[in-house]
Protein backbone atom coordinates (compact mmCIF):
# COMPACT_ATOMS: atom_id res chain seq x y z
CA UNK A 1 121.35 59.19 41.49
CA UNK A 2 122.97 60.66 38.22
CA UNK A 3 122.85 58.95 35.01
CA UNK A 4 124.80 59.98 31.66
CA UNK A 5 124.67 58.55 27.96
CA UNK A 6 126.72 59.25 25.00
CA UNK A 7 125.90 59.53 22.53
CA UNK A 8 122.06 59.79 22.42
CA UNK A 9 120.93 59.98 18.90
CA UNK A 10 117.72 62.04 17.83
CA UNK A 11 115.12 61.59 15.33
CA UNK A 12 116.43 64.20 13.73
CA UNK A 13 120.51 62.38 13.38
CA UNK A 14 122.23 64.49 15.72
CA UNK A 15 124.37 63.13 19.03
CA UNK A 16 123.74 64.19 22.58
CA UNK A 17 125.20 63.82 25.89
CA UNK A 18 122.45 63.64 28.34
CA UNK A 19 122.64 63.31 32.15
CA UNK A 20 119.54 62.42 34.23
CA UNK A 21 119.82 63.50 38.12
CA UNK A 22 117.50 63.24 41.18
CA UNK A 23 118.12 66.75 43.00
CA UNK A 24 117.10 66.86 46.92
CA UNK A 25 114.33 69.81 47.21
CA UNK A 26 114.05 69.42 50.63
CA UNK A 27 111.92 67.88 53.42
CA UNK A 28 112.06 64.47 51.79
CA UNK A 29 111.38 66.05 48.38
CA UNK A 30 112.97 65.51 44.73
CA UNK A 31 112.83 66.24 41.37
CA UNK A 32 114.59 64.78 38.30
CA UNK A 33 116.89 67.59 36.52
CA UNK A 34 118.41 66.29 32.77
CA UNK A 35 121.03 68.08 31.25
CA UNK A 36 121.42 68.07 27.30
CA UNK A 37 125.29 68.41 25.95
CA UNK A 38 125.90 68.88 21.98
CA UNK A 39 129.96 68.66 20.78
CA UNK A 40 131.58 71.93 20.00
CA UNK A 41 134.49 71.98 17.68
CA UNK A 42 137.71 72.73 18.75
CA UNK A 43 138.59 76.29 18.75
CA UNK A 44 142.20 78.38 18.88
CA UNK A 45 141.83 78.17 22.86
CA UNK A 46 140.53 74.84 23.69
CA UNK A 47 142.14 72.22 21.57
CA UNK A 48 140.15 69.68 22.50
CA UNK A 49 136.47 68.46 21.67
CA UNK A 50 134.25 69.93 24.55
CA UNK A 51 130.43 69.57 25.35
CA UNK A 52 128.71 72.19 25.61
CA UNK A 53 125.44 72.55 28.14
CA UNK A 54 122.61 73.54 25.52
CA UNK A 55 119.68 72.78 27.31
CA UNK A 56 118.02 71.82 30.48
CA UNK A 57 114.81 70.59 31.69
CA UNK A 58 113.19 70.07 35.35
CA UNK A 59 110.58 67.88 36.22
CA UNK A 60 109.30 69.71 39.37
CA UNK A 61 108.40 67.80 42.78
CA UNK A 62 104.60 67.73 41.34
CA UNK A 63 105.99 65.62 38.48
CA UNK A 64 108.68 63.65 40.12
CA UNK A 65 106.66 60.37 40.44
CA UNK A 66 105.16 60.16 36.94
CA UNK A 67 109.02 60.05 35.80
CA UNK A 68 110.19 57.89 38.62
CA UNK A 69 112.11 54.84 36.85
CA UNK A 70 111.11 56.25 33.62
CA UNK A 71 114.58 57.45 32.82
CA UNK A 72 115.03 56.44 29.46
CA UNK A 73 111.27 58.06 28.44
CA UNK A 74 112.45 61.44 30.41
CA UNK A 75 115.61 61.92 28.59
CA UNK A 76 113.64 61.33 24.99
CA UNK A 77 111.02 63.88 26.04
CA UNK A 78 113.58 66.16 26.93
CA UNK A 79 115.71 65.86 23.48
CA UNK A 80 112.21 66.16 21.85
CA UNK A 81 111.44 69.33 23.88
CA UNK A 82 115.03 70.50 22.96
CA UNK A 83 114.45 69.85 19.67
CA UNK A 84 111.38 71.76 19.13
CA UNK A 85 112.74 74.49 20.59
CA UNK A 86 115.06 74.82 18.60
CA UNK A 87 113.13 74.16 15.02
CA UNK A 88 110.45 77.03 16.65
CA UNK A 89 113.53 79.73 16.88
CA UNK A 90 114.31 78.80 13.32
CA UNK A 91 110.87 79.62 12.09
CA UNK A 92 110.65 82.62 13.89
CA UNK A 93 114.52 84.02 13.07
CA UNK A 94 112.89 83.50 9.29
CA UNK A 95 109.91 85.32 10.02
CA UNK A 96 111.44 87.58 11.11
CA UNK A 97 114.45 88.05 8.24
CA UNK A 98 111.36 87.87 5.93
CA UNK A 99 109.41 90.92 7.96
CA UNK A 100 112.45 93.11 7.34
CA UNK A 101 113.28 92.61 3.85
CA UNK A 102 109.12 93.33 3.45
CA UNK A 103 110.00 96.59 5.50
CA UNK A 104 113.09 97.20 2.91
CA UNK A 105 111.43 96.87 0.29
CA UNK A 106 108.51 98.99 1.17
CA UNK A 107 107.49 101.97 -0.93
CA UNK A 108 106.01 103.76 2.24
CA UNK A 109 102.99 103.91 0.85
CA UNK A 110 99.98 102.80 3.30
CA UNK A 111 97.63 102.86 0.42
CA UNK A 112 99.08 100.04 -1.07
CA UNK A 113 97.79 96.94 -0.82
């Protein structure tokens, strides 16, 4: 099975490709796999608009039945996911922009409060 939608519009406004497949495990076992594609502009070597692979997310045989026919729910949970992700890195690349400029503008002192 392998399902694909674009675009897939977020909360958030922006436009996804996503792709839902059932992957064989083995021994009469599967698992759901989606794949999450954003557009990339055209650069000097590819001309034309690409996706790009930005994220993916694996149910796991344990998990394959709760999302069984629940294909539209998976690929929402997995934008979400995506999406959170994301929005966490963000915080944490300005934590950590605002721990050096702290560091910068430290006198050295560790008697300061």
């Amino acid at each position: 099975m392998y399902l694909e939608k674009y675009p897939v519009t977020s909360l958030s406004g922006e436009k996804y490709k996503v792709s839902v497949y059932r992957s064989h495990i083995g021994l009469g076992v599967y698992e759901f796999e989606v794949k999450i594609y954003k557009d990339v502009s055209p650069t000097i070597f590819n001309l034309f608009k690409k996706n790009k692979l930005v994220y993916t997310f694996g149910t796991s045989w344990t998990k394959y039945h709760h999302w069984f026919g629940k294909y539209v729910n998976l690929a929402k949970h997995t934008i979400q996911d995506y999406e959170e992700k994301i929005k966490k890195e963000e915080l944490d690349e300005e934590k950590h922009q605002i721990g050096i400029k702290e560091f910068i503008k430290w006198n050295g002192d560790i008697l300061e409060k």
